[in-house]
C-alpha atoms as a PDB file:
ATOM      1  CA  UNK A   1       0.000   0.000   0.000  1.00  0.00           C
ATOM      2  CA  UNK A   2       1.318   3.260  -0.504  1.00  0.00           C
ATOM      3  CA  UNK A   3       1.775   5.520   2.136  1.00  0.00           C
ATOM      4  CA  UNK A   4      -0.854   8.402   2.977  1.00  0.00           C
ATOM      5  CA  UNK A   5      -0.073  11.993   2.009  1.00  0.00           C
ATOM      6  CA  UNK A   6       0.192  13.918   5.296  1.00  0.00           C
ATOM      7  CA  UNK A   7      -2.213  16.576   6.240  1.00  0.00           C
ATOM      8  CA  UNK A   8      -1.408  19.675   6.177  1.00  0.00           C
ATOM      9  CA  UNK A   9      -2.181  21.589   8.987  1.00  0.00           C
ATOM     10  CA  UNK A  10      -3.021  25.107   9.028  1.00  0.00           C
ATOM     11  CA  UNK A  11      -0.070  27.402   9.219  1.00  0.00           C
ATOM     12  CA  UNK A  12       2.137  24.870   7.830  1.00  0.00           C
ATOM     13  CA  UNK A  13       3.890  24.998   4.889  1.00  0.00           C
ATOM     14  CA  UNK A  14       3.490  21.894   2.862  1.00  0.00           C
ATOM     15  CA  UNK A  15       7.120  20.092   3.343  1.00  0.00           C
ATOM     16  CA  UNK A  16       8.468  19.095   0.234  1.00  0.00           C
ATOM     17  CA  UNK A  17       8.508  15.871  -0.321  1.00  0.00           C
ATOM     18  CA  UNK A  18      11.139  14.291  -2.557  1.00  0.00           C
ATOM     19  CA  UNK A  19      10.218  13.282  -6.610  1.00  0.00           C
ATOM     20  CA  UNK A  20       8.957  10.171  -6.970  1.00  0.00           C
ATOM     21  CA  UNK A  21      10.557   7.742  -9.618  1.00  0.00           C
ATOM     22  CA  UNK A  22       8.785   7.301 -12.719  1.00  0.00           C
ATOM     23  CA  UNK A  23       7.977   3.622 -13.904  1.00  0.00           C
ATOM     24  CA  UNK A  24       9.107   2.531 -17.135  1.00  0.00           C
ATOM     25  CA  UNK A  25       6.749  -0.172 -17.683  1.00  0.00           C
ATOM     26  CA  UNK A  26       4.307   2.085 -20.057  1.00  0.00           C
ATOM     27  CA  UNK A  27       6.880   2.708 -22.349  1.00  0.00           C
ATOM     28  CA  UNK A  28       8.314  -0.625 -22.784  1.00  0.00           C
ATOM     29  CA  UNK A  29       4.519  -1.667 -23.151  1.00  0.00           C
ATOM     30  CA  UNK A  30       4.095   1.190 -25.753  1.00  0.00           C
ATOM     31  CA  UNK A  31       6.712   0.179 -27.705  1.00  0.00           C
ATOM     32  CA  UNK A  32       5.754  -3.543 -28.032  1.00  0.00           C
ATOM     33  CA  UNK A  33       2.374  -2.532 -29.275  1.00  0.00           C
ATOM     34  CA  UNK A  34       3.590  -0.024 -31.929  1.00  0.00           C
ATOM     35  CA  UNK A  35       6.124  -2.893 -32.841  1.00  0.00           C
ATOM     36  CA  UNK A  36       3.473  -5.640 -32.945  1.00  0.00           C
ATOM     37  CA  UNK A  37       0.939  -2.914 -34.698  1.00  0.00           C
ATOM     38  CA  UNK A  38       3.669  -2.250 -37.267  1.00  0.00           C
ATOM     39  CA  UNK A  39       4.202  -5.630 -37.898  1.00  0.00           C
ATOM     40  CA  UNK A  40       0.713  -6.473 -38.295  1.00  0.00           C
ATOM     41  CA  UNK A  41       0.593  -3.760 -40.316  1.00  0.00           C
ATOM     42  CA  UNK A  42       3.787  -5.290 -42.768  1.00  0.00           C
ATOM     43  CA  UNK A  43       1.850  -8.787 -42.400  1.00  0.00           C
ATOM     44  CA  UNK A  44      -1.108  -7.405 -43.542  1.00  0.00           C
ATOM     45  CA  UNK A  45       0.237  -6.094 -46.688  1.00  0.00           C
ATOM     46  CA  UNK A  46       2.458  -9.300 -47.200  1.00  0.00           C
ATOM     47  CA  UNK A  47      -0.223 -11.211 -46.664  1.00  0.00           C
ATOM     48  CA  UNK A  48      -2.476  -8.997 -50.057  1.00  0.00           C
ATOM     49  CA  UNK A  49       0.448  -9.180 -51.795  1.00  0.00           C
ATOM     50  CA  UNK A  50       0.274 -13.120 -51.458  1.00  0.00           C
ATOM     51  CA  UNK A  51      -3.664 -13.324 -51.946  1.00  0.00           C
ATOM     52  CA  UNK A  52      -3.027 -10.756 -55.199  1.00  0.00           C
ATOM     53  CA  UNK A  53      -0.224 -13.304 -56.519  1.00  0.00           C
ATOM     54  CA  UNK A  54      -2.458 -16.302 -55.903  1.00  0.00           C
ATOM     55  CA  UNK A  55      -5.107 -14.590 -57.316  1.00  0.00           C
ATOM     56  CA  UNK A  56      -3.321 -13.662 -60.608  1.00  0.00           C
ATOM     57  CA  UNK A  57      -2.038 -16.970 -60.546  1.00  0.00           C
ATOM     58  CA  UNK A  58      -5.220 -18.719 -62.485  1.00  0.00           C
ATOM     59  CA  UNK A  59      -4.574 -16.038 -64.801  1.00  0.00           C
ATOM     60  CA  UNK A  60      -1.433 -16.463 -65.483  1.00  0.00           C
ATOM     61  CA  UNK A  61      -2.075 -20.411 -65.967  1.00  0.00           C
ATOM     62  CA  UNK A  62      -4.792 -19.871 -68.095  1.00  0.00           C
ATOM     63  CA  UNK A  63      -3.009 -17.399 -70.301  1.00  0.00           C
ATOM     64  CA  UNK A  64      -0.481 -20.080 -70.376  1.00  0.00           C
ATOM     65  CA  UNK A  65      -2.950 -22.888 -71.940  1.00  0.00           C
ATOM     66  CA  UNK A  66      -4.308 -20.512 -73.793  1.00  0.00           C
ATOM     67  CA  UNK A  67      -0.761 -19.886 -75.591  1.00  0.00           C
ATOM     68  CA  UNK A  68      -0.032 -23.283 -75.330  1.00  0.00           C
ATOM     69  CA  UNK A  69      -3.203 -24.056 -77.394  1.00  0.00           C
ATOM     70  CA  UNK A  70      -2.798 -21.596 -79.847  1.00  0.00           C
ATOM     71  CA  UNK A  71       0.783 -22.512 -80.564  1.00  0.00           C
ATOM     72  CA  UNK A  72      -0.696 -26.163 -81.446  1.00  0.00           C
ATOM     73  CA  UNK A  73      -1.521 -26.447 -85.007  1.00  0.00           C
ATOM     74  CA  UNK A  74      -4.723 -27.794 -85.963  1.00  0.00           C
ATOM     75  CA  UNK A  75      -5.008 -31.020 -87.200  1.00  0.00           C
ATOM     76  CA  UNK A  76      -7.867 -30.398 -89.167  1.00  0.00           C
ATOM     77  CA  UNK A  77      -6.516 -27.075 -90.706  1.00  0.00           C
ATOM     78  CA  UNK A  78      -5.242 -26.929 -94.401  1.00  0.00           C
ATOM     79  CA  UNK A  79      -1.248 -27.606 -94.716  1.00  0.00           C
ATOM     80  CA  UNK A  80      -0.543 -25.108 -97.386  1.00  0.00           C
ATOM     81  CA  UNK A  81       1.898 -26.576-100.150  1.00  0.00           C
ATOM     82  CA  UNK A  82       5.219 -25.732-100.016  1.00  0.00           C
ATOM     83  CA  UNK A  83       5.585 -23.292-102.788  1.00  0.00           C
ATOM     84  CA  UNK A  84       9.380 -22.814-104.127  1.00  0.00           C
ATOM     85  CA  UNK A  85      10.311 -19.491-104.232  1.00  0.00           C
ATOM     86  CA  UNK A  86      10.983 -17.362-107.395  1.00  0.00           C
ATOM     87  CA  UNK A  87      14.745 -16.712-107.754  1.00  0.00           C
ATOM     88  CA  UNK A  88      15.056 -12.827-107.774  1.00  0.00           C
ATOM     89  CA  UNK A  89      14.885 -11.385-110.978  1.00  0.00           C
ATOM     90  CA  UNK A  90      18.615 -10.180-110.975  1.00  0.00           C
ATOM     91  CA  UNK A  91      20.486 -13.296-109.723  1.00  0.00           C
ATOM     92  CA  UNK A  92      22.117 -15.210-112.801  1.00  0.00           C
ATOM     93  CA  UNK A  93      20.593 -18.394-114.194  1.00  0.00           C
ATOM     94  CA  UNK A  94      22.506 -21.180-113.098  1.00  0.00           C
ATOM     95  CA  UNK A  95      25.096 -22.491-115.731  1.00  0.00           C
ATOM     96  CA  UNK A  96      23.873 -25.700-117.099  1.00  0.00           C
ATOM     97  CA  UNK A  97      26.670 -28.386-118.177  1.00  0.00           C
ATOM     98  CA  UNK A  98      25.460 -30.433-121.319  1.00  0.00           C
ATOM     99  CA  UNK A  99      27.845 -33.483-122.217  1.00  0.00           C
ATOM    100  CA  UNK A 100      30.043 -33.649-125.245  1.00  0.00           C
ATOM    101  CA  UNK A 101      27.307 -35.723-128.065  1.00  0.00           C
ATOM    102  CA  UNK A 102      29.465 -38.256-129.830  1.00  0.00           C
ATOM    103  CA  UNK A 103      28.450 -38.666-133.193  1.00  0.00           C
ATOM    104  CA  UNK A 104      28.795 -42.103-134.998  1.00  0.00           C
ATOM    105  CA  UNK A 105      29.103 -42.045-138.237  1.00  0.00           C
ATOM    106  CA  UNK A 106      26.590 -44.662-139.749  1.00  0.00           C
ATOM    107  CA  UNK A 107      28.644 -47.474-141.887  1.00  0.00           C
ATOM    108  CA  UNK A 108      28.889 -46.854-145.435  1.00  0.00           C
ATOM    109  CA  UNK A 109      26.006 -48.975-147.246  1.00  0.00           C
ATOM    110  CA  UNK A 110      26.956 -51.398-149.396  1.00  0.00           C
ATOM    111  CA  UNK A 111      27.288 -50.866-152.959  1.00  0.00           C
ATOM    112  CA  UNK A 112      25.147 -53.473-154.859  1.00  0.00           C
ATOM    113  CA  UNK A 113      25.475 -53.276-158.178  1.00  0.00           C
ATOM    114  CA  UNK A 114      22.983 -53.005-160.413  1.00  0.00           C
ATOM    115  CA  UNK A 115      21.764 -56.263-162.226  1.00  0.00           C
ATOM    116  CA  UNK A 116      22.762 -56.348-165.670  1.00  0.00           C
ATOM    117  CA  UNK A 117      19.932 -55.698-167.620  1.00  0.00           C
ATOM    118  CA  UNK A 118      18.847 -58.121-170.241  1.00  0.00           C
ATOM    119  CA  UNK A 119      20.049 -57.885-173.642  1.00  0.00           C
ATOM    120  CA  UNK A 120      16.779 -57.156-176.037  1.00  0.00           C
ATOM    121  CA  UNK A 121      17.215 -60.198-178.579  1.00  0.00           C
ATOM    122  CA  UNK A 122      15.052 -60.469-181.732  1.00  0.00           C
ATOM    123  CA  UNK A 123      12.667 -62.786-182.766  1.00  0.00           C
ATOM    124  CA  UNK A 124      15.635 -64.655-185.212  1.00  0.00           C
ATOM    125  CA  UNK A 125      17.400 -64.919-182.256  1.00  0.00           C
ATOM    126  CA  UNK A 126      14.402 -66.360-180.366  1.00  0.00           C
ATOM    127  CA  UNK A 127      13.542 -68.864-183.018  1.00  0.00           C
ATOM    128  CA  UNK A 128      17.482 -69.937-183.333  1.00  0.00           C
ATOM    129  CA  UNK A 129      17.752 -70.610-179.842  1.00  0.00           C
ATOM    130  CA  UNK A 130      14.551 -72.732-179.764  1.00  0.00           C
ATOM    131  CA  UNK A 131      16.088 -74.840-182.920  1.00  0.00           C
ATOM    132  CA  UNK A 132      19.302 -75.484-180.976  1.00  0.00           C
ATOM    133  CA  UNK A 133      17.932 -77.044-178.283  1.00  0.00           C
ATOM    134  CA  UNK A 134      15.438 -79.033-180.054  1.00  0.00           C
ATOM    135  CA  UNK A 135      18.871 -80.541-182.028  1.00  0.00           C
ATOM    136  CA  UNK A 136      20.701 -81.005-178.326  1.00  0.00           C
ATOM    137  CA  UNK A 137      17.232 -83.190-177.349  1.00  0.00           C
ATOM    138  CA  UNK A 138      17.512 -86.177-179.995  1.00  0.00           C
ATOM    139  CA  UNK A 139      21.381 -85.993-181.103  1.00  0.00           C
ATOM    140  CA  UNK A 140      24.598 -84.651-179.658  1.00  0.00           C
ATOM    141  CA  UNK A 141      26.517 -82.155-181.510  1.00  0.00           C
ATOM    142  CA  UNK A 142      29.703 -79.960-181.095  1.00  0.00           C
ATOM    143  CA  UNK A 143      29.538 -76.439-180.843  1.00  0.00           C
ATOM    144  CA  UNK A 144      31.068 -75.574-184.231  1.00  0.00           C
ATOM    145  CA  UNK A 145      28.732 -78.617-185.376  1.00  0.00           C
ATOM    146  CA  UNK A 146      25.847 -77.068-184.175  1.00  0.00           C
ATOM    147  CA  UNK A 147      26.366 -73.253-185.501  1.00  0.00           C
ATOM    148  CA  UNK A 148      26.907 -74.902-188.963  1.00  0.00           C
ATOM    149  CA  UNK A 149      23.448 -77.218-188.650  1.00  0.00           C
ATOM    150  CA  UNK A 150      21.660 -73.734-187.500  1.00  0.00           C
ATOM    151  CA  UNK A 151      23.187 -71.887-191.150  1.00  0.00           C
ATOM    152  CA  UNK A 152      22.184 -74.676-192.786  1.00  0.00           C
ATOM    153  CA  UNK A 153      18.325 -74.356-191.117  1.00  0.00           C
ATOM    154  CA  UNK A 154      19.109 -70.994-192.786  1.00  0.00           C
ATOM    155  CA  UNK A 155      19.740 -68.752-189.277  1.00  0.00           C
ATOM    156  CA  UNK A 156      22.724 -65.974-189.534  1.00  0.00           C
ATOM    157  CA  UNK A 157      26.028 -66.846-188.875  1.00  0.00           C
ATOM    158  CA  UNK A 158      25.598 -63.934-185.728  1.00  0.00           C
ATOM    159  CA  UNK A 159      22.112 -65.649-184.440  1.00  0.00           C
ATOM    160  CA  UNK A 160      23.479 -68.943-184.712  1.00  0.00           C
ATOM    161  CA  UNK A 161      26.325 -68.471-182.311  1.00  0.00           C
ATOM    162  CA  UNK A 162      24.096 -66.643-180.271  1.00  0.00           C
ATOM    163  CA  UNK A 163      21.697 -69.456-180.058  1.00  0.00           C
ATOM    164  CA  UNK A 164      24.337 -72.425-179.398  1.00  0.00           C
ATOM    165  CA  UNK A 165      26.128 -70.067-176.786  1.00  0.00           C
ATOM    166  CA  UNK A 166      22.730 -69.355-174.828  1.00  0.00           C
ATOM    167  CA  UNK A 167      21.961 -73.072-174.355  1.00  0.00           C
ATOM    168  CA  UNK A 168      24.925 -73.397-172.029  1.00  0.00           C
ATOM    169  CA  UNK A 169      25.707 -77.172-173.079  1.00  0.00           C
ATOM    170  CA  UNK A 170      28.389 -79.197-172.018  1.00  0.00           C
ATOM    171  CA  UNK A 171      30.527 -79.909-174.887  1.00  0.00           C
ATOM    172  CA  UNK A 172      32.553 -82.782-173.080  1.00  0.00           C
ATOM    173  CA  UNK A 173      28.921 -84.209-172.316  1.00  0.00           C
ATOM    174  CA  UNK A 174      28.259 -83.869-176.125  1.00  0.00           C
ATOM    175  CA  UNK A 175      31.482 -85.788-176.925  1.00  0.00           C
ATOM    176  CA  UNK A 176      31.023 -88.502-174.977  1.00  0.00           C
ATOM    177  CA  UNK A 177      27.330 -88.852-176.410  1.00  0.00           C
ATOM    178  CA  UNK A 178      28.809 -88.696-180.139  1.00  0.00           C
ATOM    179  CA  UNK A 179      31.390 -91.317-179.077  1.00  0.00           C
ATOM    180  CA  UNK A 180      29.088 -93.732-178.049  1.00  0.00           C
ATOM    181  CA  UNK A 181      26.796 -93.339-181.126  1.00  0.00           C
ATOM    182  CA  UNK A 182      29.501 -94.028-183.551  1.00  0.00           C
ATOM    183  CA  UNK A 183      30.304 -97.664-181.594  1.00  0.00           C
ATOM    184  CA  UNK A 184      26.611 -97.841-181.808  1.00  0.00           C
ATOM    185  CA  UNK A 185      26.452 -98.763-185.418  1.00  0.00           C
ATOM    186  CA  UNK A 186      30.283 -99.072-186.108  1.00  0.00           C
ATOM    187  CA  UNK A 187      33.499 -99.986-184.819  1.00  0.00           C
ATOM    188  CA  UNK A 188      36.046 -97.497-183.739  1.00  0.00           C
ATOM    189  CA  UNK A 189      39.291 -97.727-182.726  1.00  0.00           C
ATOM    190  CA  UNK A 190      39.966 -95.148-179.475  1.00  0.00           C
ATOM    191  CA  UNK A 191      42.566 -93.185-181.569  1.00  0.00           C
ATOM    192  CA  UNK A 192      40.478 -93.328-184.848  1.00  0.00           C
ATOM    193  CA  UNK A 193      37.191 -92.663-182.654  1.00  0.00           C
ATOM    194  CA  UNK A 194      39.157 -89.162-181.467  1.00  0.00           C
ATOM    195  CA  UNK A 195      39.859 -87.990-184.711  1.00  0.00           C
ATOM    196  CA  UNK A 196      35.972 -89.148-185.943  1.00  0.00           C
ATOM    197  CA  UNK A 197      35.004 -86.872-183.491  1.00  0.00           C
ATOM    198  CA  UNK A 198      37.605 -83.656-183.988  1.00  0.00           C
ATOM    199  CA  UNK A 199      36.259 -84.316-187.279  1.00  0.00           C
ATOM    200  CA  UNK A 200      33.322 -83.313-186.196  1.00  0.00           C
ATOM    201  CA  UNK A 201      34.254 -79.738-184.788  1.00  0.00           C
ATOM    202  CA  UNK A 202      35.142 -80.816-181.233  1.00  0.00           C
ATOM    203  CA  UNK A 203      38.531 -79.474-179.584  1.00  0.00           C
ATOM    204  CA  UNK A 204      41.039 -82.517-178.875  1.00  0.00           C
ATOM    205  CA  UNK A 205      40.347 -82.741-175.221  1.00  0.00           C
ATOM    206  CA  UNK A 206      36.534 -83.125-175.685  1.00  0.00           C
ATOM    207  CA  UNK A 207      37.377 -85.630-178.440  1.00  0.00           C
ATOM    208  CA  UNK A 208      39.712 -87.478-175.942  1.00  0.00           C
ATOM    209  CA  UNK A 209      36.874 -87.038-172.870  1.00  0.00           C
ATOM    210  CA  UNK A 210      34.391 -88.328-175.107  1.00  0.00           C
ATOM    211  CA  UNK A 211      36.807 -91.469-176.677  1.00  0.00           C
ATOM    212  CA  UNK A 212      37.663 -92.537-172.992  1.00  0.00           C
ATOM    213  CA  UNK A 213      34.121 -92.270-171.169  1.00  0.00           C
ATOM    214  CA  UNK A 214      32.873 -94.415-174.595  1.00  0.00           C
ATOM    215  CA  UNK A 215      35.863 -96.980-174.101  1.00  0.00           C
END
């Protein structure tokens, strides 16, 4: 308890007393509350900064997908065709490099030469060389032989050799054919049947064929 002012009596001064000592409590307490309302205060605004964040936060997210789906390309969208692009009008064409061409020369064609064309023979001629080989068909001749039976038939000398020439017949062939129609019908010696049949206009070796294939 604290102790009881004195009275003062009348008359009396009032003694002075000494100063009492102030307590510090109330500013200690002071303090803490303006610290505790000043942190409240830097809580509370911590605290709207974190609410604002959270709140921009779906925001922020959805602006996010929202990118993130725009950025997708559709699947069911168009592709547009790569187009090449137009070389600028000034730039150079590009040097194209052709190959050397080899050239062949084709091989020379053969030369065929022309056939001879056939001689134009006259009707003489014709008839001579029909008579000729009607005489080669029963009887065997030589070639001078023959020429000299055509004259006779009454053909030129020129259309007679032209006849016995264009049967082509084998003159040993004929030979041997007169040979063995002389020993038909007479006896002949093989000496005496060459010169029976030189005699008759063949060369010695056809005579001496046609002797020895008779023989």
């Amino acid at each position: 308890m604290t102790e009881p002012y004195p009275t003062l009596q009348p008359g009396h001064q009032p003694v002075a007393t000494a100063p009492k000592k102030r307590k510090k409590w109330p500013w200690v307490v002071g303090a803490i509350v303006l610290i505790l309302g000043v942190a409240g205060a830097f809580g509370e605004t911590d605290t709207e900064k974190t609410g604002a964040a959270t709140a921009a936060s779906p925001s922020s997210q959805t602006t996010t997908v929202a990118s993130s789906t725009e950025s997708k390309p559709d699947a069911t969208a168009p592709v547009a065709s790569a187009v090449p692009a137009e070389p600028a009008a000034n730039s150079a064409p590009a040097a194209v490099i052709v190959p050397p061409v080899t050239t062949v020369a084709p091989a020379p064609a053969p030369v065929v030469a022309p056939a001879p064309a056939k001689p134009q023979i006259s009707s003489s001629q014709r008839n001579a060389v029909r008579s000729a080989q009607d005489y080669l068909d029963y009887a065997a001749f030589s070639r001078s032989g023959l020429i000299d039976q055509l004259e006779f038939e009454g053909f030129s000398t020129e259309d007679a050799t032209y006849a016995v020439d264009s049967v082509n017949a084998d003159w040993n062939e004929q030979a041997a054919r007169s040979a063995e129609q002389y020993l038909d019908y007479t006896s002949f010696s093989k000496s005496g049947l060459i010169d029976q049949l030189v005699f008759e206009g063949y060369t010695y070796a056809q005579a001496e064929y046609g002797a020895d294939a008779a023989y």
